[in-house]
PDB file of N, CA and C in Angstrom:
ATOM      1  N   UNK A   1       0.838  -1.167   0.000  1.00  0.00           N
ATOM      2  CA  UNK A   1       0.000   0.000   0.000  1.00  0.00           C
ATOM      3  C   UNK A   1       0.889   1.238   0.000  1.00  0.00           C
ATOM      4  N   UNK A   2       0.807   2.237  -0.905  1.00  0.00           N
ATOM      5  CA  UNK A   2       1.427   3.548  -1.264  1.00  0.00           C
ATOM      6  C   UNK A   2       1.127   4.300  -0.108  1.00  0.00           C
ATOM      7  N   UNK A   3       1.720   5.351   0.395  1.00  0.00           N
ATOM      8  CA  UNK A   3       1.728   6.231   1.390  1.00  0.00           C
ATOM      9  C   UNK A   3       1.700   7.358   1.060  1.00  0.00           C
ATOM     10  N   UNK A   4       1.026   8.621   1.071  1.00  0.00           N
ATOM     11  CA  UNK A   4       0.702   9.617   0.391  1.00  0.00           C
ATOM     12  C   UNK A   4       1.052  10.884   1.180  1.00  0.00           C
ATOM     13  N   UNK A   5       1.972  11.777   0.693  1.00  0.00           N
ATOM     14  CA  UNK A   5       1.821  12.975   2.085  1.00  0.00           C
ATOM     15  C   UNK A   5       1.563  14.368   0.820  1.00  0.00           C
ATOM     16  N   UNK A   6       1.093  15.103   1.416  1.00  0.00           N
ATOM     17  CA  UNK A   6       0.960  16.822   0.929  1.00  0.00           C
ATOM     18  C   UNK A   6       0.604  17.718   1.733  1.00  0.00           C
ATOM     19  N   UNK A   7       1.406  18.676   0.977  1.00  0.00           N
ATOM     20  CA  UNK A   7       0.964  20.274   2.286  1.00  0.00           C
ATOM     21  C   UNK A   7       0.451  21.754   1.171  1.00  0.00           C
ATOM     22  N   UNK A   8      -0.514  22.006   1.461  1.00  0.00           N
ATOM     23  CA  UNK A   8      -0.854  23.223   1.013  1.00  0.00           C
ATOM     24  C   UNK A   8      -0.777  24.162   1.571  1.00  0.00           C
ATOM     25  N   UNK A   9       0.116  24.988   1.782  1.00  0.00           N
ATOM     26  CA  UNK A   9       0.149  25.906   2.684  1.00  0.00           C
ATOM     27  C   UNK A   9      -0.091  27.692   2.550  1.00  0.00           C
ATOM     28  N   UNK A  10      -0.802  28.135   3.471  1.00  0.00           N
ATOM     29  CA  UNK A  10      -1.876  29.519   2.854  1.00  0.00           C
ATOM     30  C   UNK A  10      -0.799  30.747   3.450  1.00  0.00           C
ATOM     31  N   UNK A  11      -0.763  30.914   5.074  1.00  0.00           N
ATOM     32  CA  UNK A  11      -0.108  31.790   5.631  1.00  0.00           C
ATOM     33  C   UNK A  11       1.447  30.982   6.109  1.00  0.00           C
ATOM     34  N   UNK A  12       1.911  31.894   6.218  1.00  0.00           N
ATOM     35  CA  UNK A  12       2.987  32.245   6.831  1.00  0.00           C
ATOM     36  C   UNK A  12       4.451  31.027   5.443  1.00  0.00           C
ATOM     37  N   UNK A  13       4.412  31.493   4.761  1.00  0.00           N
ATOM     38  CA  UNK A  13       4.699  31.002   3.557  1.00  0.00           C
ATOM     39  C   UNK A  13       6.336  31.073   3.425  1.00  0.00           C
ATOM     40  N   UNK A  14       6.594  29.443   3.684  1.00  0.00           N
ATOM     41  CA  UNK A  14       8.109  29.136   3.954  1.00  0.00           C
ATOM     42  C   UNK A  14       8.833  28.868   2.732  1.00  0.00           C
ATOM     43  N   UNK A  15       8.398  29.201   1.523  1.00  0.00           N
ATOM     44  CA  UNK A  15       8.971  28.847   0.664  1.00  0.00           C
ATOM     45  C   UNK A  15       8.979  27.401  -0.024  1.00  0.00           C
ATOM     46  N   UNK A  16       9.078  26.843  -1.538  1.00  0.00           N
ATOM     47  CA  UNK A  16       8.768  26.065  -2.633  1.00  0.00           C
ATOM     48  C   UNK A  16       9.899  24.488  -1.731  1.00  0.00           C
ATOM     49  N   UNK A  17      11.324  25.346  -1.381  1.00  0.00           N
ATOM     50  CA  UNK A  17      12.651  24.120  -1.405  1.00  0.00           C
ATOM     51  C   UNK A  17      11.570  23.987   0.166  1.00  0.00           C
ATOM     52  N   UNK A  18      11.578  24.618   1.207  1.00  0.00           N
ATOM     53  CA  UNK A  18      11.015  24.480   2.428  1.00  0.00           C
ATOM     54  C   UNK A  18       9.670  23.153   2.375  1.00  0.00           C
ATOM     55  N   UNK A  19       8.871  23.746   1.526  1.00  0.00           N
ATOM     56  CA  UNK A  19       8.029  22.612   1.488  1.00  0.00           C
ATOM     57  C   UNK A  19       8.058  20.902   1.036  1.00  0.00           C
ATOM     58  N   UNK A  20       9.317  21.530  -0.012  1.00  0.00           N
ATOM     59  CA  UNK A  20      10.140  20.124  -0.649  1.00  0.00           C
ATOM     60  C   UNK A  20      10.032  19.248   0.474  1.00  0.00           C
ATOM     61  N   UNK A  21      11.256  19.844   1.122  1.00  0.00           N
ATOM     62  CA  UNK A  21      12.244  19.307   2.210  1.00  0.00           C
ATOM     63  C   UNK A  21      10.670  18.592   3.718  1.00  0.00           C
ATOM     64  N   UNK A  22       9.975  19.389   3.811  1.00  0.00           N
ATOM     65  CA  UNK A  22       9.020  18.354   4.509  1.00  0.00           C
ATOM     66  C   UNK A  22       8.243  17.751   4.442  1.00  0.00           C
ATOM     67  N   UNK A  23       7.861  17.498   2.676  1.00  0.00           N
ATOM     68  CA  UNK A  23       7.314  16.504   2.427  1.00  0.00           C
ATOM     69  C   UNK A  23       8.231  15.407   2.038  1.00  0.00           C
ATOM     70  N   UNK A  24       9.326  14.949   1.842  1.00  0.00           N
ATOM     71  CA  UNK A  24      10.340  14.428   1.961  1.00  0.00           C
ATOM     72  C   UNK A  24      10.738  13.761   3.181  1.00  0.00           C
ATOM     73  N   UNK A  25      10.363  14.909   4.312  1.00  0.00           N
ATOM     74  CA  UNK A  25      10.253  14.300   5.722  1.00  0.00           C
ATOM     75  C   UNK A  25       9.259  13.433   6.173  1.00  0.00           C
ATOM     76  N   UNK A  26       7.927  14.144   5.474  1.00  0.00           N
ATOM     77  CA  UNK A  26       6.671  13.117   5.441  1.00  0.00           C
ATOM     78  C   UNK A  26       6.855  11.552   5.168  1.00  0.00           C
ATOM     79  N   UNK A  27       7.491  11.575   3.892  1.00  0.00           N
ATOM     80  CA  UNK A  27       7.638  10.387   2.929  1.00  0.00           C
ATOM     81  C   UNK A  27       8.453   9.710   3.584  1.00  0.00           C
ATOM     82  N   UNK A  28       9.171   9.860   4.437  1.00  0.00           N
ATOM     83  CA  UNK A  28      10.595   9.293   5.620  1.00  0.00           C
ATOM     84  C   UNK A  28       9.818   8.763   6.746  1.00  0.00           C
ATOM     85  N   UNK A  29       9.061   9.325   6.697  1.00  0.00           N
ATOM     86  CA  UNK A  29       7.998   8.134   8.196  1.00  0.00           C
ATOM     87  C   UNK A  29       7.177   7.043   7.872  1.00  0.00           C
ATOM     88  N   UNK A  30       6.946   6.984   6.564  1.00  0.00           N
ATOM     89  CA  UNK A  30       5.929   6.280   6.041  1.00  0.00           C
ATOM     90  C   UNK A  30       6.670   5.161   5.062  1.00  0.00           C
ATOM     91  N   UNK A  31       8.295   5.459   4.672  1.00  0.00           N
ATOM     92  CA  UNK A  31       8.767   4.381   3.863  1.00  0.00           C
ATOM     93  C   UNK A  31       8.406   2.646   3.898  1.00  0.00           C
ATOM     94  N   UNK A  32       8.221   2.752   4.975  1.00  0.00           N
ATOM     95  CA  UNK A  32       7.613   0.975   4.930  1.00  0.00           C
ATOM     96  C   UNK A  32       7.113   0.576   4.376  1.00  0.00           C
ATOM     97  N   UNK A  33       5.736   1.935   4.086  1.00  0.00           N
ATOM     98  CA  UNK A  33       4.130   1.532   2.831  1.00  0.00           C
ATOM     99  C   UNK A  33       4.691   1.571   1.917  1.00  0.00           C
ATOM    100  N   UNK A  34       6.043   1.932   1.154  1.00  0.00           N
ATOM    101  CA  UNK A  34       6.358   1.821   0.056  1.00  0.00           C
ATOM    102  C   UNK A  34       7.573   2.209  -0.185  1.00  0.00           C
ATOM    103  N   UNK A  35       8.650   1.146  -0.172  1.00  0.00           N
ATOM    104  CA  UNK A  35       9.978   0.782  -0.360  1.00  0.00           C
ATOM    105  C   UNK A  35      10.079   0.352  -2.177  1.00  0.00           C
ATOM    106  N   UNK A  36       9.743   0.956  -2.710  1.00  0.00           N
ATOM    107  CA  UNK A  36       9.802   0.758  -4.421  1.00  0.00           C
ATOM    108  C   UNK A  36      10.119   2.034  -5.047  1.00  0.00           C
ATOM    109  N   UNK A  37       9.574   2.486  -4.637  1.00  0.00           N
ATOM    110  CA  UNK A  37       9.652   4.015  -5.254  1.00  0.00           C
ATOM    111  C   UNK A  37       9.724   5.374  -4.310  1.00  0.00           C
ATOM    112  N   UNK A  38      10.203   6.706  -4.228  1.00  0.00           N
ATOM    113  CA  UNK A  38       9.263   7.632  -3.779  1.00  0.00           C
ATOM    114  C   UNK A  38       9.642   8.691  -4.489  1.00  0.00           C
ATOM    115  N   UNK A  39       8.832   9.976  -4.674  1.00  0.00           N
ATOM    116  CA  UNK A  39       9.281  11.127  -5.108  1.00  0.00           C
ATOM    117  C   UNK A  39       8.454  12.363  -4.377  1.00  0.00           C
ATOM    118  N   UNK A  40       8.960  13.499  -5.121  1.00  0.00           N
ATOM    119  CA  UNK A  40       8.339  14.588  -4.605  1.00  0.00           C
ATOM    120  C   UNK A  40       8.036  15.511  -5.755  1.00  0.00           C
ATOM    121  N   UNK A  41       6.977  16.519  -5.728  1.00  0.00           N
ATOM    122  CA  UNK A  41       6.512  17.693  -6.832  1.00  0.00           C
ATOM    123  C   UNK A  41       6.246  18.924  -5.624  1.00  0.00           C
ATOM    124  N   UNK A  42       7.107  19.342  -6.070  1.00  0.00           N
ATOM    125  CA  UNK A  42       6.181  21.004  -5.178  1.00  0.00           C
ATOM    126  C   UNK A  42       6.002  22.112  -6.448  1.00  0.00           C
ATOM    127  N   UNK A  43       5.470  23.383  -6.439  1.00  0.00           N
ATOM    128  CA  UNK A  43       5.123  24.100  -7.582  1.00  0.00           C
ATOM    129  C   UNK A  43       4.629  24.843  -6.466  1.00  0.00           C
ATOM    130  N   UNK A  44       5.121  26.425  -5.701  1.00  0.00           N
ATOM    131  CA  UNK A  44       4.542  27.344  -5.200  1.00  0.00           C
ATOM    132  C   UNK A  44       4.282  26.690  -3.819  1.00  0.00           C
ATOM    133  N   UNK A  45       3.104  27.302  -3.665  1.00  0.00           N
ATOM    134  CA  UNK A  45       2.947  26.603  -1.800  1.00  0.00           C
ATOM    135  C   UNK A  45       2.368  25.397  -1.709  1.00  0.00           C
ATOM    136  N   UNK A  46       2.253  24.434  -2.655  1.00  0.00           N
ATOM    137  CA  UNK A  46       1.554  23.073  -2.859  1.00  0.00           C
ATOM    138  C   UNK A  46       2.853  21.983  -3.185  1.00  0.00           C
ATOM    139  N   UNK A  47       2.906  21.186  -2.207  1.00  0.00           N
ATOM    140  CA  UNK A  47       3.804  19.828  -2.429  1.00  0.00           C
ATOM    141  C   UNK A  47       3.196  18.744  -2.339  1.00  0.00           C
ATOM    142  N   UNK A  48       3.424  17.526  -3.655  1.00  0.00           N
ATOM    143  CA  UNK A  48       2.763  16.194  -3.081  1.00  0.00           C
ATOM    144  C   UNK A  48       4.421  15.306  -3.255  1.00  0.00           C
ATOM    145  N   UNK A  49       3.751  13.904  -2.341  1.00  0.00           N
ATOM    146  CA  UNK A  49       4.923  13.653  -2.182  1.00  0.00           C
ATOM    147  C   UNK A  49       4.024  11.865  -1.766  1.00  0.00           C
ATOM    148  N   UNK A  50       4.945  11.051  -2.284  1.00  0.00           N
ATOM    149  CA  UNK A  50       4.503   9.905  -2.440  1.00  0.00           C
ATOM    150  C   UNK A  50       5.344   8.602  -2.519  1.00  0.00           C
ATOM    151  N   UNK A  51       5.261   7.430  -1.637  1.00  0.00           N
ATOM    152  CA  UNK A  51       6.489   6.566  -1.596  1.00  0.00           C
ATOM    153  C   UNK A  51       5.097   5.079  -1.967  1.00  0.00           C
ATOM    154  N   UNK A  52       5.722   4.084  -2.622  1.00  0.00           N
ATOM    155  CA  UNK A  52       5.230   3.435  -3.598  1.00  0.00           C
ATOM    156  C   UNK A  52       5.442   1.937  -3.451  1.00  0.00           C
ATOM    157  N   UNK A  53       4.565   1.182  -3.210  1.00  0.00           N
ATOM    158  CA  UNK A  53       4.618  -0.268  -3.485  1.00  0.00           C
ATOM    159  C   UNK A  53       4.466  -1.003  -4.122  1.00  0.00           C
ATOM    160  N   UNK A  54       4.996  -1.277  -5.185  1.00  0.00           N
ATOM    161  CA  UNK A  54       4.410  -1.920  -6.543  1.00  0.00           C
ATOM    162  C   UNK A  54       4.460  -3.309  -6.367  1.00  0.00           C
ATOM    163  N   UNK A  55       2.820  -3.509  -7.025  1.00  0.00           N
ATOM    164  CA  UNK A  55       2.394  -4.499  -7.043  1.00  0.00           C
ATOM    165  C   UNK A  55       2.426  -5.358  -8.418  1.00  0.00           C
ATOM    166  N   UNK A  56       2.060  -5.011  -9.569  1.00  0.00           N
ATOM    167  CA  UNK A  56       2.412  -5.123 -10.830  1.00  0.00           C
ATOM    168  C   UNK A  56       2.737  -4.156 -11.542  1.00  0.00           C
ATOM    169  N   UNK A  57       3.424  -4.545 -12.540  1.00  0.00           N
ATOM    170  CA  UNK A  57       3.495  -3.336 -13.485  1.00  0.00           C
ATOM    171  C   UNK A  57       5.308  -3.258 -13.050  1.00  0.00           C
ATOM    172  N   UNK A  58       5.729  -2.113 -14.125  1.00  0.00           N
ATOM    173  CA  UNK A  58       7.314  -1.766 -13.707  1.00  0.00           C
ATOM    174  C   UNK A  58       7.537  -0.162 -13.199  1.00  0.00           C
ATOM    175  N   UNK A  59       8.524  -0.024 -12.454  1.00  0.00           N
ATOM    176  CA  UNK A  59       8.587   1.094 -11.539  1.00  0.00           C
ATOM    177  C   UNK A  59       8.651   2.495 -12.623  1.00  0.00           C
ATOM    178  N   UNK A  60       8.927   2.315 -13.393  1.00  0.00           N
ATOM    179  CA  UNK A  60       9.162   3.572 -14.291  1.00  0.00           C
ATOM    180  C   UNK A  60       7.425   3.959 -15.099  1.00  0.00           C
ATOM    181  N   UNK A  61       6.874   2.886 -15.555  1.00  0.00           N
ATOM    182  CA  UNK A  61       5.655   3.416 -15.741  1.00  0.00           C
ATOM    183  C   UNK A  61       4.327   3.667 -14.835  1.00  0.00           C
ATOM    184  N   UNK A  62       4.599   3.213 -13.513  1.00  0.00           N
ATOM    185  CA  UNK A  62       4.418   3.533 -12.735  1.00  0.00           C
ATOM    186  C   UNK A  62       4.313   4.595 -11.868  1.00  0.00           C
ATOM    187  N   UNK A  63       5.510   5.680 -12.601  1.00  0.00           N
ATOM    188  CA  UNK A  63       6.127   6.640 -11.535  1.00  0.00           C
ATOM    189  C   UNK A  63       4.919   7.643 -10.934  1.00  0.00           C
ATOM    190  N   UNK A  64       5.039   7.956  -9.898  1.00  0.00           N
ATOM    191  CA  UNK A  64       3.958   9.100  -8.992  1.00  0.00           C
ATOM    192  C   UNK A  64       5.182  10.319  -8.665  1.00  0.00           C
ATOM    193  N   UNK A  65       4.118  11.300  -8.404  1.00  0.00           N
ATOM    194  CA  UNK A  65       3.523  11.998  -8.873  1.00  0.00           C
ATOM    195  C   UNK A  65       3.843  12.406 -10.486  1.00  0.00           C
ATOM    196  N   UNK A  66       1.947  11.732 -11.067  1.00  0.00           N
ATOM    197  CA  UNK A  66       1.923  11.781 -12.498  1.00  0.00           C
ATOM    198  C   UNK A  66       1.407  13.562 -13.049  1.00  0.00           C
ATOM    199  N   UNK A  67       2.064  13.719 -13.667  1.00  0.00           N
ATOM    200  CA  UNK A  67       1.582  14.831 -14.366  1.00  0.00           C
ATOM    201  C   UNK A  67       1.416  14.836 -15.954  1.00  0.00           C
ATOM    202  N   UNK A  68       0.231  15.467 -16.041  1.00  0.00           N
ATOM    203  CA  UNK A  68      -0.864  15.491 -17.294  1.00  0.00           C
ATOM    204  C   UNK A  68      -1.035  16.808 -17.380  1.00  0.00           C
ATOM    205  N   UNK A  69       0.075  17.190 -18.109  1.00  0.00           N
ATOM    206  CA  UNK A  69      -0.211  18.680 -18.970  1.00  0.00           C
ATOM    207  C   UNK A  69       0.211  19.928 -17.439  1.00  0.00           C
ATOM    208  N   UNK A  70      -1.167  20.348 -17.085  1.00  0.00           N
ATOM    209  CA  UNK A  70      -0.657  21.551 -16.141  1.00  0.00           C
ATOM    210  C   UNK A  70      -1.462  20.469 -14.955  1.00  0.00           C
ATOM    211  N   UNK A  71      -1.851  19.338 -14.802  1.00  0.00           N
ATOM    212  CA  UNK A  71      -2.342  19.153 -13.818  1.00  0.00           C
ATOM    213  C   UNK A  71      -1.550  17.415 -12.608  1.00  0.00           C
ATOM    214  N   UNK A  72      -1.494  17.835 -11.635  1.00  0.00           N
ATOM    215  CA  UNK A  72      -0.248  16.757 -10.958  1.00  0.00           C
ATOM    216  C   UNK A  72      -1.179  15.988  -9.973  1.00  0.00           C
ATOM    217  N   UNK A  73      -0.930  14.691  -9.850  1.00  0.00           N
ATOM    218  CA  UNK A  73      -1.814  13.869  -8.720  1.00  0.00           C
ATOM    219  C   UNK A  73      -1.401  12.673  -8.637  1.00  0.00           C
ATOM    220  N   UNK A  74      -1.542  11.873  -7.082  1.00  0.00           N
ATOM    221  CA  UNK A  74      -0.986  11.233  -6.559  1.00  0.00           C
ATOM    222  C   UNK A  74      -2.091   9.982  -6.639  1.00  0.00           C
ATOM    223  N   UNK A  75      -2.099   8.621  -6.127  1.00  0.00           N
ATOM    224  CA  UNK A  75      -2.817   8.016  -6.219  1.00  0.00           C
ATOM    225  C   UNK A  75      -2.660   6.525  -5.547  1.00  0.00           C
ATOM    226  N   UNK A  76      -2.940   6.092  -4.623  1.00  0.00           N
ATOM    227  CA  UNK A  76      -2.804   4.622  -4.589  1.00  0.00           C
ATOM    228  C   UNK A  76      -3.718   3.643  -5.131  1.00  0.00           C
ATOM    229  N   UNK A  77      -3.432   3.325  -5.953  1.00  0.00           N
ATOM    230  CA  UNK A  77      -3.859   2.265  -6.447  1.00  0.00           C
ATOM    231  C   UNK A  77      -2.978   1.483  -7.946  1.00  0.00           C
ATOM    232  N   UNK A  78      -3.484   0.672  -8.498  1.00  0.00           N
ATOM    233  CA  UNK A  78      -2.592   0.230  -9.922  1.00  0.00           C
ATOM    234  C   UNK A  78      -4.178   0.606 -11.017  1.00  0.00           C
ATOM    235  N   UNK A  79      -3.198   0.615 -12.155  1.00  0.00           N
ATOM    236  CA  UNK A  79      -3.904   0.787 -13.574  1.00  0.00           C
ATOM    237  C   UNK A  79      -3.646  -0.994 -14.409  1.00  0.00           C
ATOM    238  N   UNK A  80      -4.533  -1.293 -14.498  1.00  0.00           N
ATOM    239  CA  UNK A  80      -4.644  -2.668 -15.153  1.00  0.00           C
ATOM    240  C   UNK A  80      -5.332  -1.928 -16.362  1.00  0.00           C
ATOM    241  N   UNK A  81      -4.905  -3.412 -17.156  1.00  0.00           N
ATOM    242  CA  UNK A  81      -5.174  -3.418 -19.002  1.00  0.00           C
ATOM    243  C   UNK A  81      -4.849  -1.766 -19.727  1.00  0.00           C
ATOM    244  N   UNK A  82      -3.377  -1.454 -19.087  1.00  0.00           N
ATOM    245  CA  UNK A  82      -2.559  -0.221 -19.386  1.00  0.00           C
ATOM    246  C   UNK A  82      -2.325  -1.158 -20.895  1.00  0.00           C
TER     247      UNK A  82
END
């Protein structure tokens, strides 16, 4: 099971690398749910951040956080009859 962390953050605004860096921290407590993969996306005051258990499929087409054009999202689950 994938482990999912994100922060949207409104006030007091620590900066893009700042938010990196603790959803990264997020993803560091939760590695157990998913020792296959993990990454991170931040863009402004929004970071997702996601560590990965693959079940089928291969880690590269797989990869999270997927982005589609201008829009980014995280997801646990698999895509069958890809």
């Amino acid at each position: 099971m994938c482990g999912i962390a994100g922060i949207l953050e409104f006030a007091d605004y620590s900066g893009e690398q700042e938010l990196r860096k603790r959803v990264k921290n997020m993803n560091a407590s939760h590695v157990f749910r998913g020792p296959d993969s993990q990454d991170v996306w931040a863009n402004g005051r929004c970071a997702l951040g996601l560590v990965r258990l693959r079940i089928t499929g291969d880690l590269e087409k797989g990869r999270q956080p997927i982005h589609l054009g201008n829009d980014v999202f995280v997801y646990n689950g698999e895509m069958y009859d890809y």
